[in-house]
C-alpha atoms as a PDB file:
ATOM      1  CA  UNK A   1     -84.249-154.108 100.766  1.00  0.00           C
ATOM      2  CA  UNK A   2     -82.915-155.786  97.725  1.00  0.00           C
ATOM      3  CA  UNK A   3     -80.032-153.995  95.561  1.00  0.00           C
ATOM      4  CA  UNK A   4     -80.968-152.402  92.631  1.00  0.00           C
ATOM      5  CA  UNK A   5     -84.103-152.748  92.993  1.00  0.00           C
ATOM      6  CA  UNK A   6     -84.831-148.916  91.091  1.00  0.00           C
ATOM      7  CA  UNK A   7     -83.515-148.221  87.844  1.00  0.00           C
ATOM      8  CA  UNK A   8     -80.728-145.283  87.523  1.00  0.00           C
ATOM      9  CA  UNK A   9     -82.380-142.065  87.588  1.00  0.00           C
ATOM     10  CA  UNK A  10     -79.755-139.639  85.642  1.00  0.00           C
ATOM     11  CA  UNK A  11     -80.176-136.438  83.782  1.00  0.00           C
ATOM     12  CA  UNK A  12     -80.943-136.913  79.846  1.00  0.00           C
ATOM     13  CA  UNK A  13     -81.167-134.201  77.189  1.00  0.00           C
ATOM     14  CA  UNK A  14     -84.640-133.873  75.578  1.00  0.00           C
ATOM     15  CA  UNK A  15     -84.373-132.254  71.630  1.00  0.00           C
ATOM     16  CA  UNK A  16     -87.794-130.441  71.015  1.00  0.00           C
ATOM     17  CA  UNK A  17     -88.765-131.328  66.972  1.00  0.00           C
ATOM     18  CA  UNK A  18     -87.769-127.597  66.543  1.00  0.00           C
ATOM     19  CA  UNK A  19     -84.133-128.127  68.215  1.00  0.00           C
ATOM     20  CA  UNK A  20     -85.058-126.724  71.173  1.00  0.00           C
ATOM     21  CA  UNK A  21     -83.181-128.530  73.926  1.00  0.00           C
ATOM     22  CA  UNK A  22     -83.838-128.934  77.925  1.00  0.00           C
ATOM     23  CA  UNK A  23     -82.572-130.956  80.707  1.00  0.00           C
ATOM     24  CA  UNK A  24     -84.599-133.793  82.717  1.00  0.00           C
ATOM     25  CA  UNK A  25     -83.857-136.613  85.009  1.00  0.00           C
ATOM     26  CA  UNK A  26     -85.417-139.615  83.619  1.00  0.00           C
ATOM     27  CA  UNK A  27     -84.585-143.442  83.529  1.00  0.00           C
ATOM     28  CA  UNK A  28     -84.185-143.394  80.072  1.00  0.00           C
ATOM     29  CA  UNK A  29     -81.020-144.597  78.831  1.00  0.00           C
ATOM     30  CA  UNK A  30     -77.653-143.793  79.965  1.00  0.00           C
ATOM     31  CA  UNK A  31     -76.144-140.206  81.866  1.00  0.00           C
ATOM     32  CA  UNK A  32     -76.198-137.808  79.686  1.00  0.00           C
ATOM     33  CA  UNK A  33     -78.073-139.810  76.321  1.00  0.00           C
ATOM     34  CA  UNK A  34     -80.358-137.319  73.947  1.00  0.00           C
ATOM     35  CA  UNK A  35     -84.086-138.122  73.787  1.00  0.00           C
ATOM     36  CA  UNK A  36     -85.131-137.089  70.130  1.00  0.00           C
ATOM     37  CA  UNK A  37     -89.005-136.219  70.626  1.00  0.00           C
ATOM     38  CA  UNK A  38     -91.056-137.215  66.751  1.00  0.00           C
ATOM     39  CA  UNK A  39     -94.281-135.935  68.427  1.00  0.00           C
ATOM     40  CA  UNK A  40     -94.282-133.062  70.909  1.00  0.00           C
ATOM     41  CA  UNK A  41     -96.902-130.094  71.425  1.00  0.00           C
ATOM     42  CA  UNK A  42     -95.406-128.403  68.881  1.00  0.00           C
ATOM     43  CA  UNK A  43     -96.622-130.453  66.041  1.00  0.00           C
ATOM     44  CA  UNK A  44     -98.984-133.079  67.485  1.00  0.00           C
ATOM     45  CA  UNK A  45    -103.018-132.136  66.370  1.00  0.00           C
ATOM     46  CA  UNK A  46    -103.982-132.382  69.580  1.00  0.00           C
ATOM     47  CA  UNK A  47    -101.932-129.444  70.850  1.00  0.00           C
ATOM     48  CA  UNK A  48    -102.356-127.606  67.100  1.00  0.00           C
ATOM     49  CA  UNK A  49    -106.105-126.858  66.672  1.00  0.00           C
ATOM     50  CA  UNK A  50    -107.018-130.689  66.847  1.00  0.00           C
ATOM     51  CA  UNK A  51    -110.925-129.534  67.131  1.00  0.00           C
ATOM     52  CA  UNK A  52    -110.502-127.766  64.119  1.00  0.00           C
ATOM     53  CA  UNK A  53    -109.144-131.022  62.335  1.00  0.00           C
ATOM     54  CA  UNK A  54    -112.139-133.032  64.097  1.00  0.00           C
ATOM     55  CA  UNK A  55    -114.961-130.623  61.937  1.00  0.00           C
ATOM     56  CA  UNK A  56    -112.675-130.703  59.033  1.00  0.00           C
ATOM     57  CA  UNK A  57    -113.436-134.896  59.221  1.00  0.00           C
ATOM     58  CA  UNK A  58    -116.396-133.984  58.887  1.00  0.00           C
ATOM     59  CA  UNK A  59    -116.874-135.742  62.666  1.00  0.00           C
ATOM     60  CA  UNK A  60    -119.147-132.714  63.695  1.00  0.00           C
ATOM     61  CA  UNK A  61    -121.760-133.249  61.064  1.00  0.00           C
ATOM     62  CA  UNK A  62    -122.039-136.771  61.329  1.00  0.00           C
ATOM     63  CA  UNK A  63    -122.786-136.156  65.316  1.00  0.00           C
ATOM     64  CA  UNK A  64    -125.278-134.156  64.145  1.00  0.00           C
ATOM     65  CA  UNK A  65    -126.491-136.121  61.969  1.00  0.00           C
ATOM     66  CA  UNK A  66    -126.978-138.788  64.481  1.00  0.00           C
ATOM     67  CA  UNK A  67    -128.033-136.995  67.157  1.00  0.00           C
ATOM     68  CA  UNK A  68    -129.472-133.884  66.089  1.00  0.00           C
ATOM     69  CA  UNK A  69    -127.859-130.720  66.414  1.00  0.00           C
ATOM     70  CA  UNK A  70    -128.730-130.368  70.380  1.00  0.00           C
ATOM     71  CA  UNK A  71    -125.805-128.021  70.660  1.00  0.00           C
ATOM     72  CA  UNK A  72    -127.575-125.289  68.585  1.00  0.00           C
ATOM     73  CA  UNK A  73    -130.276-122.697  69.145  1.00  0.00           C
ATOM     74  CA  UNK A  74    -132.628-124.802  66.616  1.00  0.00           C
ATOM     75  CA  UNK A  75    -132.497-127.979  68.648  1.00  0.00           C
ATOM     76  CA  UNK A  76    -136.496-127.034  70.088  1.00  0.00           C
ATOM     77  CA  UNK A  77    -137.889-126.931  66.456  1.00  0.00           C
ATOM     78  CA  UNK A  78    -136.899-129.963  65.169  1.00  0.00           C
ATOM     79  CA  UNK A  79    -138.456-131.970  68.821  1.00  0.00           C
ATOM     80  CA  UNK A  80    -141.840-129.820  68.302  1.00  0.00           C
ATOM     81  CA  UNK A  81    -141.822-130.601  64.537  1.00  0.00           C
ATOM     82  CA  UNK A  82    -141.569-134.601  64.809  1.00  0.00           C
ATOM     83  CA  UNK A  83    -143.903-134.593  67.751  1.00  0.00           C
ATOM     84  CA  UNK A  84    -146.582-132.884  65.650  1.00  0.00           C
END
């Protein structure tokens, strides 16, 4: 087997956007270095209500708009009234 063939695996410090701190092995870095997290579940949409944001886009309606609204209890109507 070839030396150092595997990076160092060491234990890092992650910071949590709110300060919270934990320990973790990782390869990142050097012993002891601090990971500074921008995005983490604490702040990133999809963690944070990012459905909510998806209808506020206004993605919902224009699903609906191209396919109908097949989730809802009126999807029947609208297929009997354009076959008629």
């Amino acid at each position: 087997m070839k030396a150092d063939a595997h990076p160092d695996y060491h234990e890092i410090t992650v910071v949590m956007t709110d300060g919270t701190e934990y320990k973790t092995r990782s390869t990142y870095g050097k012993e002891g270095d601090v990971l500074r997290l921008d995005v983490d579940p604490l702040t990133h949409p999809a963690w944070q209500g990012g459905t909510g944001q998806v209808v506020e886009k206004g993605q919902l309606s224009k699903f609906e708009n191209r396919y109908g609204s097949f989730l809802s209890a009126g999807a029947g109507k609208k297929k009997e009234e354009t076959k008629q």
